[in-house]
PDB file of N, CA and C in Angstrom:
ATOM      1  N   UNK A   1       0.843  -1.173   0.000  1.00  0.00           N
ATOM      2  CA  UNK A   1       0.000   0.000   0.000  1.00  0.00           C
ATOM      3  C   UNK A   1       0.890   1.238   0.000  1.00  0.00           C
ATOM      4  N   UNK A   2       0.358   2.336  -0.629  1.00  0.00           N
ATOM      5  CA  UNK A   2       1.311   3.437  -0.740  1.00  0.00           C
ATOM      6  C   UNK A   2       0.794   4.302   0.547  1.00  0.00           C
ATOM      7  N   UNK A   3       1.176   5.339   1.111  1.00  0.00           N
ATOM      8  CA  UNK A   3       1.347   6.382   1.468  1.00  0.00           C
ATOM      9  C   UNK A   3       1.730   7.925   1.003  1.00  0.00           C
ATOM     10  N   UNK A   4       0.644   9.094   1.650  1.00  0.00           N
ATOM     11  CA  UNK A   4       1.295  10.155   1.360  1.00  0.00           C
ATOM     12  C   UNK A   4       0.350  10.745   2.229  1.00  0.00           C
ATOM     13  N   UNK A   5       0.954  12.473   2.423  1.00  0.00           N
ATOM     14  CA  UNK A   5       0.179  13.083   3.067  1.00  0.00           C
ATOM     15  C   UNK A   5       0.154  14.380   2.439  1.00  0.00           C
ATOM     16  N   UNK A   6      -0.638  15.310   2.766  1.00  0.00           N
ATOM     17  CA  UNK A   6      -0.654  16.940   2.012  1.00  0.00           C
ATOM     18  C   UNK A   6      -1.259  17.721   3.218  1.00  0.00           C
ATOM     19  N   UNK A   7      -0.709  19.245   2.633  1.00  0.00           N
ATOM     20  CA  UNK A   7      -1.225  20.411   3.350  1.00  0.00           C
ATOM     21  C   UNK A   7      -1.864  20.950   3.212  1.00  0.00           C
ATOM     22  N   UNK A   8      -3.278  21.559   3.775  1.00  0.00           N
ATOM     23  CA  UNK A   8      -4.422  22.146   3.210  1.00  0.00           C
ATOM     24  C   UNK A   8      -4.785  23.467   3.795  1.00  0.00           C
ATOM     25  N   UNK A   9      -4.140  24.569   3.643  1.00  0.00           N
ATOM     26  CA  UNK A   9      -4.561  26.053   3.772  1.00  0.00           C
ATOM     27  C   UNK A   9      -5.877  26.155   4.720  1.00  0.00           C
ATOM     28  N   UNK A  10      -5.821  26.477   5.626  1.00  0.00           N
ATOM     29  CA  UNK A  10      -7.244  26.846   6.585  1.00  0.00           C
ATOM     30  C   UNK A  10      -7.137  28.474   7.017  1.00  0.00           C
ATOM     31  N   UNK A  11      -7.863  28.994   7.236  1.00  0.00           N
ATOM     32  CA  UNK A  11      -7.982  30.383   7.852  1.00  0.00           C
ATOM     33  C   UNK A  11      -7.684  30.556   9.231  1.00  0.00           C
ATOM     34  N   UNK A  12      -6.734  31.651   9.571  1.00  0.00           N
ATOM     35  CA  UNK A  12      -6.023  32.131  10.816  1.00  0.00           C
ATOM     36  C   UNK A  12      -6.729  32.105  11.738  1.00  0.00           C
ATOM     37  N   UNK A  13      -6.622  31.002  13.277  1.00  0.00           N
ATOM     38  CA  UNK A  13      -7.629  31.314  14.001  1.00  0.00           C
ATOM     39  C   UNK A  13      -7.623  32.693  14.876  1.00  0.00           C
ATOM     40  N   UNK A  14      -8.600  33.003  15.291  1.00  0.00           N
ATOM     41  CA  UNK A  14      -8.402  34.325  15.741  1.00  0.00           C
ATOM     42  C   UNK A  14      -7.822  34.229  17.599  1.00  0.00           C
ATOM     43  N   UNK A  15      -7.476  33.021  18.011  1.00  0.00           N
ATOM     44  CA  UNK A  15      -7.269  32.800  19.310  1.00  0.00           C
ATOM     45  C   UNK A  15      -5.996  32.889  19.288  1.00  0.00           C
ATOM     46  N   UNK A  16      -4.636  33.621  20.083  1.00  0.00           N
ATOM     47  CA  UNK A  16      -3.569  33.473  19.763  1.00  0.00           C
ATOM     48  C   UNK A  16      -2.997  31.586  19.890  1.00  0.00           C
ATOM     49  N   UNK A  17      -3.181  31.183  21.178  1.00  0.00           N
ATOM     50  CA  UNK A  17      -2.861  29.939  21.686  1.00  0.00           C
ATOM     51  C   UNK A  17      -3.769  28.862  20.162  1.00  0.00           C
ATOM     52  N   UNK A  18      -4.535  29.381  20.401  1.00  0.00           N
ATOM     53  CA  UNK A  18      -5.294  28.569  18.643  1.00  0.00           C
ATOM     54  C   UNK A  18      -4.601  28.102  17.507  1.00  0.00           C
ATOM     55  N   UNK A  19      -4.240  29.360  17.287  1.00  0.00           N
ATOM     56  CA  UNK A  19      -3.423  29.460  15.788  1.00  0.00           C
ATOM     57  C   UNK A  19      -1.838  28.759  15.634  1.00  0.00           C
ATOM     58  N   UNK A  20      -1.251  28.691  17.001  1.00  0.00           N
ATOM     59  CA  UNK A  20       0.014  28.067  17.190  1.00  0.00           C
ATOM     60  C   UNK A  20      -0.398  26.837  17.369  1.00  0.00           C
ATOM     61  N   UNK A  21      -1.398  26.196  16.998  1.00  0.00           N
ATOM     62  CA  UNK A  21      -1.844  24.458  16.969  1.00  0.00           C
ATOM     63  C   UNK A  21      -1.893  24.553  15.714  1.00  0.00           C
ATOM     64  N   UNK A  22      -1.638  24.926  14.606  1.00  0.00           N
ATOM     65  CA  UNK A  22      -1.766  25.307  13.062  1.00  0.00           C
ATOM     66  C   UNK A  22      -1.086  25.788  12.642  1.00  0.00           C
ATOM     67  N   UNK A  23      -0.343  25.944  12.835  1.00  0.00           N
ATOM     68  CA  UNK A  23       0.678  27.185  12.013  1.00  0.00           C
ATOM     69  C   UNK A  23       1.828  25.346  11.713  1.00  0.00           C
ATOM     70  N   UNK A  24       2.343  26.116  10.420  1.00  0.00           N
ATOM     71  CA  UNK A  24       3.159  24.746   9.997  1.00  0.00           C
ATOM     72  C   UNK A  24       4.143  25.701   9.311  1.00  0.00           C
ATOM     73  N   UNK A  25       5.360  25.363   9.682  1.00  0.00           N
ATOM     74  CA  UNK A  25       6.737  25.651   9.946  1.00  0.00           C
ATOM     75  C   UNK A  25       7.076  25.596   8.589  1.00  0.00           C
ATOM     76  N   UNK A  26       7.193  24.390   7.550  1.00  0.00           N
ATOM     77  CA  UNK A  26       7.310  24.121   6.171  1.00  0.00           C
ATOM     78  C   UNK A  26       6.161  24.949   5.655  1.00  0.00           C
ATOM     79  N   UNK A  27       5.123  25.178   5.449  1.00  0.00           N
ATOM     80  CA  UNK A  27       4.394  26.123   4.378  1.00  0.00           C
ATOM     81  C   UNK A  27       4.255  27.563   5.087  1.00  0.00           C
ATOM     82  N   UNK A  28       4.089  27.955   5.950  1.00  0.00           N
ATOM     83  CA  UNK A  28       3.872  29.007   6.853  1.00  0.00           C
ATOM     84  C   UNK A  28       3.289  29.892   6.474  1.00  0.00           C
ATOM     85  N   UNK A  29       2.108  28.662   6.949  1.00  0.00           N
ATOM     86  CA  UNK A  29       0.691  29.016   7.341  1.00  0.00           C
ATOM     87  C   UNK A  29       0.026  28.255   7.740  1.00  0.00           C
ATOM     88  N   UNK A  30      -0.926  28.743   7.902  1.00  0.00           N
ATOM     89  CA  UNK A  30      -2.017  27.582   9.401  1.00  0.00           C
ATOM     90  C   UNK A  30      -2.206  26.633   7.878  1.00  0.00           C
ATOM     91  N   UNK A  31      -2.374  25.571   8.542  1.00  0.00           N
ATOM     92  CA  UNK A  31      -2.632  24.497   7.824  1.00  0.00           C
ATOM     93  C   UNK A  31      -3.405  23.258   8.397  1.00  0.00           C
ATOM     94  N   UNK A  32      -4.082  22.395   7.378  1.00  0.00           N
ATOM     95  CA  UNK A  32      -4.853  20.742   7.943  1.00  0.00           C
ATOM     96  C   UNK A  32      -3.701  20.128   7.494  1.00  0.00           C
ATOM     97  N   UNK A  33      -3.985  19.045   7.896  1.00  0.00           N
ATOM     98  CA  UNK A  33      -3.085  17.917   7.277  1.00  0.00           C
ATOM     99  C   UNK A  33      -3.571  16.414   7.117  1.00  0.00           C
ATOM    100  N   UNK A  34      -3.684  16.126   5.787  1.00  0.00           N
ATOM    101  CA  UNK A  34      -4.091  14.848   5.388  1.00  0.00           C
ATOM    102  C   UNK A  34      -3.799  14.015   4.977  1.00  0.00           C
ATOM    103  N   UNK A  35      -4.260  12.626   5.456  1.00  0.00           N
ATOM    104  CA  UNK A  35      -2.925  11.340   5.218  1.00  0.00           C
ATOM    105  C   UNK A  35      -3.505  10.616   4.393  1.00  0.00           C
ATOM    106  N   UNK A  36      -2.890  10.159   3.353  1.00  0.00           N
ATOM    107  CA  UNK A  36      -4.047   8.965   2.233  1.00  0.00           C
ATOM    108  C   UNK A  36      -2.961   7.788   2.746  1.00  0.00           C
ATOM    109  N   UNK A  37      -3.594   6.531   2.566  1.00  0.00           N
ATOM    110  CA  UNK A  37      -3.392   4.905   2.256  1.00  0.00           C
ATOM    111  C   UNK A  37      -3.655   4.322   1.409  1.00  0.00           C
ATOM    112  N   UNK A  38      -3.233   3.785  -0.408  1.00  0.00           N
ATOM    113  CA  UNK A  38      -3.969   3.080  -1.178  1.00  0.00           C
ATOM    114  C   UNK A  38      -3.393   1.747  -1.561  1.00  0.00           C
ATOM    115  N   UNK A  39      -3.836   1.814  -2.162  1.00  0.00           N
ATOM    116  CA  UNK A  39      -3.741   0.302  -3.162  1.00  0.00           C
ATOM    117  C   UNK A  39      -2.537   0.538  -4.440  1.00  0.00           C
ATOM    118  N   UNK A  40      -1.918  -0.126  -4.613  1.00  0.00           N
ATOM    119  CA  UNK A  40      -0.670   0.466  -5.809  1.00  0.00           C
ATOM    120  C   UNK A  40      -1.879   0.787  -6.985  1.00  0.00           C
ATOM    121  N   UNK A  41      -1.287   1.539  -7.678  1.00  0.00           N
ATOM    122  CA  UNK A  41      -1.580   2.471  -9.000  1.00  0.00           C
ATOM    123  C   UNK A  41      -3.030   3.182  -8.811  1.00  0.00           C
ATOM    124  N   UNK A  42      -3.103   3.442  -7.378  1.00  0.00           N
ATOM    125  CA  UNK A  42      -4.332   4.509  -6.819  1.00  0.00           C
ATOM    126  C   UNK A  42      -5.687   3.936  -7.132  1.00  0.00           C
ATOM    127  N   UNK A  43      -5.478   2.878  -7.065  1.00  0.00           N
ATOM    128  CA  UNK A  43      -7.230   1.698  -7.798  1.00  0.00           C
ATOM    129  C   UNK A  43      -8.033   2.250  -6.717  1.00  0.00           C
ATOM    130  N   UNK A  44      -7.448   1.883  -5.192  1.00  0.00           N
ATOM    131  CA  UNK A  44      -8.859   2.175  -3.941  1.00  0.00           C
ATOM    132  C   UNK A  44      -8.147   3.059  -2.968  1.00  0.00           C
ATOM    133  N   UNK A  45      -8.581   3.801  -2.498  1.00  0.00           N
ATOM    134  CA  UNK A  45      -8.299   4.647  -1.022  1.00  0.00           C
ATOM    135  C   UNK A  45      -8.629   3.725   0.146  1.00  0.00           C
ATOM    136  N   UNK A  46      -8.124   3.489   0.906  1.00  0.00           N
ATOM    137  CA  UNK A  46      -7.698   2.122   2.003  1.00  0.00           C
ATOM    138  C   UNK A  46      -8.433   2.792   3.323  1.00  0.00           C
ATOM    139  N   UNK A  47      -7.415   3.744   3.655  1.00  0.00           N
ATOM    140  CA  UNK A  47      -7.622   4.939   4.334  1.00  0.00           C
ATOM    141  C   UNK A  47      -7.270   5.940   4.857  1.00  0.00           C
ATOM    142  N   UNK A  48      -8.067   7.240   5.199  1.00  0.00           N
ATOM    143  CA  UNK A  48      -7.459   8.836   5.322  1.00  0.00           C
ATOM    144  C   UNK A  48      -7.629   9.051   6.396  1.00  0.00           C
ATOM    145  N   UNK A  49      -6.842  10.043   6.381  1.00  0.00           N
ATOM    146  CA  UNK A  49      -6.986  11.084   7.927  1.00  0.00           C
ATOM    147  C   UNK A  49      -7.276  12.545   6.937  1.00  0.00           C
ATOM    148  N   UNK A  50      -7.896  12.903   7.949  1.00  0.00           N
ATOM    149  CA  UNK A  50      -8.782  14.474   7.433  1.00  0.00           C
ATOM    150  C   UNK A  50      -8.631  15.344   8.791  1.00  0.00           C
ATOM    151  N   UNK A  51      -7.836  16.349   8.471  1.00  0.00           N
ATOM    152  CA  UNK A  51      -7.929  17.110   9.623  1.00  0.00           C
ATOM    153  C   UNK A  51      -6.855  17.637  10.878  1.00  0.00           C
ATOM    154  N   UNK A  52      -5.636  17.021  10.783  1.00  0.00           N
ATOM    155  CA  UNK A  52      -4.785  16.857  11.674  1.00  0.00           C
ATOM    156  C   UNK A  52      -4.431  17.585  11.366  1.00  0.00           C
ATOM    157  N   UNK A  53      -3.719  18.414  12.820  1.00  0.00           N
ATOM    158  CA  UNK A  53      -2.847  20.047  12.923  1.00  0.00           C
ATOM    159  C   UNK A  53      -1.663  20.003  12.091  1.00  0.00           C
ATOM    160  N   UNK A  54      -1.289  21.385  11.066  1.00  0.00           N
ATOM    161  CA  UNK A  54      -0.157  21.745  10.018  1.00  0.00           C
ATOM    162  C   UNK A  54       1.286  21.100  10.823  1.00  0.00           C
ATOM    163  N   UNK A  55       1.589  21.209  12.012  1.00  0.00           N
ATOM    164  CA  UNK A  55       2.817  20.847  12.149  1.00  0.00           C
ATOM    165  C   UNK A  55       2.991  19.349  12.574  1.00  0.00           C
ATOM    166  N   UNK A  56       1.689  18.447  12.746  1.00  0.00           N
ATOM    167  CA  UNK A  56       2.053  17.147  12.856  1.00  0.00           C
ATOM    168  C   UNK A  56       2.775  16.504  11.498  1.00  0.00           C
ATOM    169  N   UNK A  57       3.862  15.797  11.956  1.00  0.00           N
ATOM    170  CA  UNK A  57       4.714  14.922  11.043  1.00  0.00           C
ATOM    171  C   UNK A  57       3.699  14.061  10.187  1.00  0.00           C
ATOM    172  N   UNK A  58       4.574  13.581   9.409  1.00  0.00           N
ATOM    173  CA  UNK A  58       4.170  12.297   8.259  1.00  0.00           C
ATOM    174  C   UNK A  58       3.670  11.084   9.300  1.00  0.00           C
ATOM    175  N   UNK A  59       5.288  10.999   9.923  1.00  0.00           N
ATOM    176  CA  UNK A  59       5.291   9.257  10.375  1.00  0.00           C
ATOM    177  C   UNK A  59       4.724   9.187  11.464  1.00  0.00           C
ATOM    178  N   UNK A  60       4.654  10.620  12.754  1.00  0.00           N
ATOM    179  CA  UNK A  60       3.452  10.697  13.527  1.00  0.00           C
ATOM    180  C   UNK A  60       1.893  10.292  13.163  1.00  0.00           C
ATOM    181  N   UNK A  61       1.400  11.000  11.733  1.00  0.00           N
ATOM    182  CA  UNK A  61       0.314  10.389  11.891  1.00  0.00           C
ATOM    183  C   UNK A  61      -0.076   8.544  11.355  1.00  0.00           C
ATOM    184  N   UNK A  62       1.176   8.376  10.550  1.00  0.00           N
ATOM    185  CA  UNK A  62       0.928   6.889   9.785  1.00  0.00           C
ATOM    186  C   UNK A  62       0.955   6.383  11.263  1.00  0.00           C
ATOM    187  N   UNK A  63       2.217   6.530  12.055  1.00  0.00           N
ATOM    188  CA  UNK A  63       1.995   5.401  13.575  1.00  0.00           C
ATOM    189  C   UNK A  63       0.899   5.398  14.137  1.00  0.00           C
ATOM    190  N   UNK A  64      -0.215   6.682  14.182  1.00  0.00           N
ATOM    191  CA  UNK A  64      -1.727   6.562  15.022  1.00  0.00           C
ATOM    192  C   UNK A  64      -2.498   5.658  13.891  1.00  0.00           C
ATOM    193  N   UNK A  65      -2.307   5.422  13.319  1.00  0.00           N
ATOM    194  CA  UNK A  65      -3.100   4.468  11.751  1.00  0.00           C
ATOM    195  C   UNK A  65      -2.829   3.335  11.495  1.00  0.00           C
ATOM    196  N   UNK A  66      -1.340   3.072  12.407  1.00  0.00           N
ATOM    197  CA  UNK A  66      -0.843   1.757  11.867  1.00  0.00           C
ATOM    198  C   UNK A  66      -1.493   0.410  12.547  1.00  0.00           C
ATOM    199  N   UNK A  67      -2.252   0.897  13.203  1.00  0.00           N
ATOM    200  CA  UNK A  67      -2.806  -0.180  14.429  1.00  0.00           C
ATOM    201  C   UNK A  67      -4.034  -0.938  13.377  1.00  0.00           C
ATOM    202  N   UNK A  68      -4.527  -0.102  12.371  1.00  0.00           N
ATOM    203  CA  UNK A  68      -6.141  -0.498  11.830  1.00  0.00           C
ATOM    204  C   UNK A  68      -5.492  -1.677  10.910  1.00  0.00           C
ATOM    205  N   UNK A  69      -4.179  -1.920  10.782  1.00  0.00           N
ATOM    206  CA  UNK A  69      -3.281  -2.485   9.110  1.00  0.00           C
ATOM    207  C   UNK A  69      -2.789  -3.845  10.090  1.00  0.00           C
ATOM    208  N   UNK A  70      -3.158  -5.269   9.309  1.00  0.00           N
ATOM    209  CA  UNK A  70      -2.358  -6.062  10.237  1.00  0.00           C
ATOM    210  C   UNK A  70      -0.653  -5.592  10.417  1.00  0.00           C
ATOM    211  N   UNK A  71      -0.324  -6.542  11.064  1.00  0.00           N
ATOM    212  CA  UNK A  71       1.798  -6.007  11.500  1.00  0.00           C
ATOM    213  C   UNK A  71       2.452  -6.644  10.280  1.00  0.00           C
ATOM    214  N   UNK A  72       1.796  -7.329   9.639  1.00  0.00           N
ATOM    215  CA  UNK A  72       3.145  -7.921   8.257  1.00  0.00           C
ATOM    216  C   UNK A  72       2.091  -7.111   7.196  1.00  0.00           C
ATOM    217  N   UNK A  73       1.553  -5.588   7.141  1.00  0.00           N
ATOM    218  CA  UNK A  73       1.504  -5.692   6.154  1.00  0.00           C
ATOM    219  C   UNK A  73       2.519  -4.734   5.847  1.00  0.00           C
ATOM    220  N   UNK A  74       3.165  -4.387   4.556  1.00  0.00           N
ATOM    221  CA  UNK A  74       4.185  -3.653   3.724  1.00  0.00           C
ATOM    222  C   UNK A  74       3.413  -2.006   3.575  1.00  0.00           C
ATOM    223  N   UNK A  75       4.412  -1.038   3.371  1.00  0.00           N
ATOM    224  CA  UNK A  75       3.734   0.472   3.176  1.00  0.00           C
ATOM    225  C   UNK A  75       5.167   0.806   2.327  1.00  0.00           C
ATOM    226  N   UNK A  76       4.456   1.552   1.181  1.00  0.00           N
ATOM    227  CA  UNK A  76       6.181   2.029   0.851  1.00  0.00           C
ATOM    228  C   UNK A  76       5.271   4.023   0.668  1.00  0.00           C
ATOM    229  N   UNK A  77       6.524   4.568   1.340  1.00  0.00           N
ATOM    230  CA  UNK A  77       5.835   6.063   1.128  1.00  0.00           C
ATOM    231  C   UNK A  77       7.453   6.839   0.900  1.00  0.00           C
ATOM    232  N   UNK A  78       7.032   8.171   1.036  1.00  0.00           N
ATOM    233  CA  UNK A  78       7.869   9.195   0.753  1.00  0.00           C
ATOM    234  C   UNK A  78       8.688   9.321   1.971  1.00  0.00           C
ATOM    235  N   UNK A  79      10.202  10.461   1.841  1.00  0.00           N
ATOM    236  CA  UNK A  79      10.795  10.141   2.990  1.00  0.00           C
ATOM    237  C   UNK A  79      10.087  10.924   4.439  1.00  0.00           C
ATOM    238  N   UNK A  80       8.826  11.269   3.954  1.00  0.00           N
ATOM    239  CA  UNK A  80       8.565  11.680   5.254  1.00  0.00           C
ATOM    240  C   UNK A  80       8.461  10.675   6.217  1.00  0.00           C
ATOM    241  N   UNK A  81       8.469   9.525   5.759  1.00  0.00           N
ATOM    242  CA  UNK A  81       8.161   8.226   6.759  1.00  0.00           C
ATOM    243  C   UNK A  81       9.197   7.393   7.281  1.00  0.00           C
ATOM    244  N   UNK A  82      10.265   7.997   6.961  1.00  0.00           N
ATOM    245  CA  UNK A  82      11.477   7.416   7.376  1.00  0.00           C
ATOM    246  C   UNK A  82      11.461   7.242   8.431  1.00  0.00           C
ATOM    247  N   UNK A  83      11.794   5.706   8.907  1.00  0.00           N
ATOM    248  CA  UNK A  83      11.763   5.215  10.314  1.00  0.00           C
ATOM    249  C   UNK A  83      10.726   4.692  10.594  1.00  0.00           C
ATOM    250  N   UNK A  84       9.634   4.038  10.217  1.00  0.00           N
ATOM    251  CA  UNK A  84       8.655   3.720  10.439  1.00  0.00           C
ATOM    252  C   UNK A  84       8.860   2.086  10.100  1.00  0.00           C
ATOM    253  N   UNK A  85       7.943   1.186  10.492  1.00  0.00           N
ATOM    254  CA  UNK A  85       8.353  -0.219  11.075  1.00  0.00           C
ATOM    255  C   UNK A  85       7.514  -0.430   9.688  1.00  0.00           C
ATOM    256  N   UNK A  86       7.694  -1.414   8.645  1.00  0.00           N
ATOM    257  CA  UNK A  86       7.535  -1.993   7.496  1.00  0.00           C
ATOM    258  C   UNK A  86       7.212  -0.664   6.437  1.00  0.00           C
ATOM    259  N   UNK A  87       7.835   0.276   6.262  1.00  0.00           N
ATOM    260  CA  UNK A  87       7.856   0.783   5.657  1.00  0.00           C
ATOM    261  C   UNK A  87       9.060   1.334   4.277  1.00  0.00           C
ATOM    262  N   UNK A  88       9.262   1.241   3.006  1.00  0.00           N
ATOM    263  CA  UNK A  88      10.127   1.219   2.353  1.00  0.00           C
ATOM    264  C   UNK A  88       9.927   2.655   1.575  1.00  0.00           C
ATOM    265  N   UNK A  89      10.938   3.146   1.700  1.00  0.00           N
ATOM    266  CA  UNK A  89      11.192   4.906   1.399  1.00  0.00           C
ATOM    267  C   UNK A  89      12.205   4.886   0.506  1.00  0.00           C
ATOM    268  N   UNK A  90      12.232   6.047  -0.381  1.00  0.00           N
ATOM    269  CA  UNK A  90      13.167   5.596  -1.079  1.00  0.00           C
ATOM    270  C   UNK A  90      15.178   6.016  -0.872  1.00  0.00           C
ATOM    271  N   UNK A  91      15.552   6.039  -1.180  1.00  0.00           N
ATOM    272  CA  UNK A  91      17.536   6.046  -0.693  1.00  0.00           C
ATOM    273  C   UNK A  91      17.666   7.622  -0.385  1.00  0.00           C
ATOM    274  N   UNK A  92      18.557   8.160   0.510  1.00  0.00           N
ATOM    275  CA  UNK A  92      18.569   9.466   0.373  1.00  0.00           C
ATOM    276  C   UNK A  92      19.465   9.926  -0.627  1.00  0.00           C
ATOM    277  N   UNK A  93      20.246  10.678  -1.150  1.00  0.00           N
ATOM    278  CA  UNK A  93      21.416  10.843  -1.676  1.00  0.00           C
ATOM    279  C   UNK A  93      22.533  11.557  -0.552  1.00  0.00           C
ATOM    280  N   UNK A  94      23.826  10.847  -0.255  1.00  0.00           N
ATOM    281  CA  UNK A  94      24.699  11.254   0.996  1.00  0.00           C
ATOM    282  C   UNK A  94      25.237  12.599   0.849  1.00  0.00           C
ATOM    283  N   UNK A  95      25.319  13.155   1.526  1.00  0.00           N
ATOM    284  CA  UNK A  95      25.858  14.793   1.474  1.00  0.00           C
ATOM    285  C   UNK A  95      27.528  14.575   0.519  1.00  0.00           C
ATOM    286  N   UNK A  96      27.492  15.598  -0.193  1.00  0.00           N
ATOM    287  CA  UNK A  96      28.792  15.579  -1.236  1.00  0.00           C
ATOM    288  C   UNK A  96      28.734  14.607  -2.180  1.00  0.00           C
ATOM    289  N   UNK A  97      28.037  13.559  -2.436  1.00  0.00           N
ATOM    290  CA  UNK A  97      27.802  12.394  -3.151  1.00  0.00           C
ATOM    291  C   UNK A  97      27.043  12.150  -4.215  1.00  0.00           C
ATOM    292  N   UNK A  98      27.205  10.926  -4.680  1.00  0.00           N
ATOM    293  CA  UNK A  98      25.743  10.499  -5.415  1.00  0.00           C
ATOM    294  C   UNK A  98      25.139   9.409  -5.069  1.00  0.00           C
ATOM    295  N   UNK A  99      24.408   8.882  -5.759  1.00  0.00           N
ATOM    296  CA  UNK A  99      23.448   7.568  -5.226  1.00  0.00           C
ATOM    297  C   UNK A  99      24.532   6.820  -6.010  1.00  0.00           C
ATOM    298  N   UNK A 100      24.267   5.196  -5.511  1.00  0.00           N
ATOM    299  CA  UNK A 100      24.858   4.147  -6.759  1.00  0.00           C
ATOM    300  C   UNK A 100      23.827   3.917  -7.850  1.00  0.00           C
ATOM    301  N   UNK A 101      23.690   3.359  -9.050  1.00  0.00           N
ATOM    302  CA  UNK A 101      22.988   3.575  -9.697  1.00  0.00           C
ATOM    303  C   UNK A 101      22.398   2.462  -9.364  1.00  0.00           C
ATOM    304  N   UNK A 102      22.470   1.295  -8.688  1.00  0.00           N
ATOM    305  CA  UNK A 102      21.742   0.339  -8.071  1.00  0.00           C
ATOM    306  C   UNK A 102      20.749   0.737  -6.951  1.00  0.00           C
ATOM    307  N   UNK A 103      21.069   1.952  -6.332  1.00  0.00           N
ATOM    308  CA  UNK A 103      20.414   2.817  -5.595  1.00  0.00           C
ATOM    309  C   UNK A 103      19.273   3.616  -6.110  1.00  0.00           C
ATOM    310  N   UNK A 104      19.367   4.091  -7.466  1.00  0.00           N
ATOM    311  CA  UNK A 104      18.576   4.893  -8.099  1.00  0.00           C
ATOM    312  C   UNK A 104      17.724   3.848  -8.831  1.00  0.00           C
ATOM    313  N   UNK A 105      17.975   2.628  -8.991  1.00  0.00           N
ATOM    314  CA  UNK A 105      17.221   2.060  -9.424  1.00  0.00           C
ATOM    315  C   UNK A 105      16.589   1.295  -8.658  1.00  0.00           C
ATOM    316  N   UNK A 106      16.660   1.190  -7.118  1.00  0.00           N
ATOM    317  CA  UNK A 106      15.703   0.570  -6.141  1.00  0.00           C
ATOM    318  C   UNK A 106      14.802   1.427  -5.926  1.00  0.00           C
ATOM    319  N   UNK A 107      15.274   3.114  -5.890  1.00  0.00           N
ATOM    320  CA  UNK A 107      14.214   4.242  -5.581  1.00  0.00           C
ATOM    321  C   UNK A 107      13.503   4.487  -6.067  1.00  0.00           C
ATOM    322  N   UNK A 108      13.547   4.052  -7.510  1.00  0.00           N
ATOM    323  CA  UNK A 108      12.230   4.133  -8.598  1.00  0.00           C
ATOM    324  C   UNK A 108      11.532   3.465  -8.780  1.00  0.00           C
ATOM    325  N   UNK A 109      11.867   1.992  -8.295  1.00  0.00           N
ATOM    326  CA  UNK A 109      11.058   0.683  -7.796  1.00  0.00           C
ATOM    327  C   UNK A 109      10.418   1.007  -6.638  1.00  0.00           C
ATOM    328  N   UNK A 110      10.830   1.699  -5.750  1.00  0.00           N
ATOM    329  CA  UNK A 110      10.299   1.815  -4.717  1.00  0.00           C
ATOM    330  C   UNK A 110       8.906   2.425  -4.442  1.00  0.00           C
ATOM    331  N   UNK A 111       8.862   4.001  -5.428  1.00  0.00           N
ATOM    332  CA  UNK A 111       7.902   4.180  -5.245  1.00  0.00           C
ATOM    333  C   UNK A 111       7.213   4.398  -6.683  1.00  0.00           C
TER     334      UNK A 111
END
């Protein structure tokens, strides 16, 4: 099953303590945040999250989700999920470096 998540623009709450539950550091601005789960080549939506505060992480919300998925099943997502228990992300490239090309060709398999 794949993984991903996105950011969805919401309006400034007018509470100060409010708005700092929303405010997201990477787009900066209050933001939702929504997690999809599918099926390879996007056939079915498995399942979403709708709604979660702009600065919660990727792999924060896949771990509150991972409980509904038996434990052997497979997830391959983006590197926001790095570190997450059966999950396959793709290679980073090492600082000053390049990938091996055996590397670049697992990452495109990957996702």
């Amino acid at each position: 099953m794949y993984l991903d998540s996105y950011e969805q623009p919401r309006q400034r709450p007018v509470d100060n303590q409010e708005q700092q539950k929303y405010f997201s550091g990477k787009k900066k601005q209050h933001t939702l945040k929504n997690q999809v789960v599918s099926l390879p080549d996007a056939k079915d939506i498995v399942d979403i999250v709708v709604g979660a505060k702009g600065p919660t992480s990727d792999i924060s919300l896949f771990r509150n989700q991972q409980q509904r998925f038996p434990p052997e099943q497979s997830f391959k997502g983006d590197k926001g999920y790095q570190g997450g228990k059966n999950i396959s992300t793709p290679h980073k490239k090492p600082r000053k470096s390049e990938l091996t090309d055996e590397q670049k060709a697992g990452s495109i398999s990957t996702l």
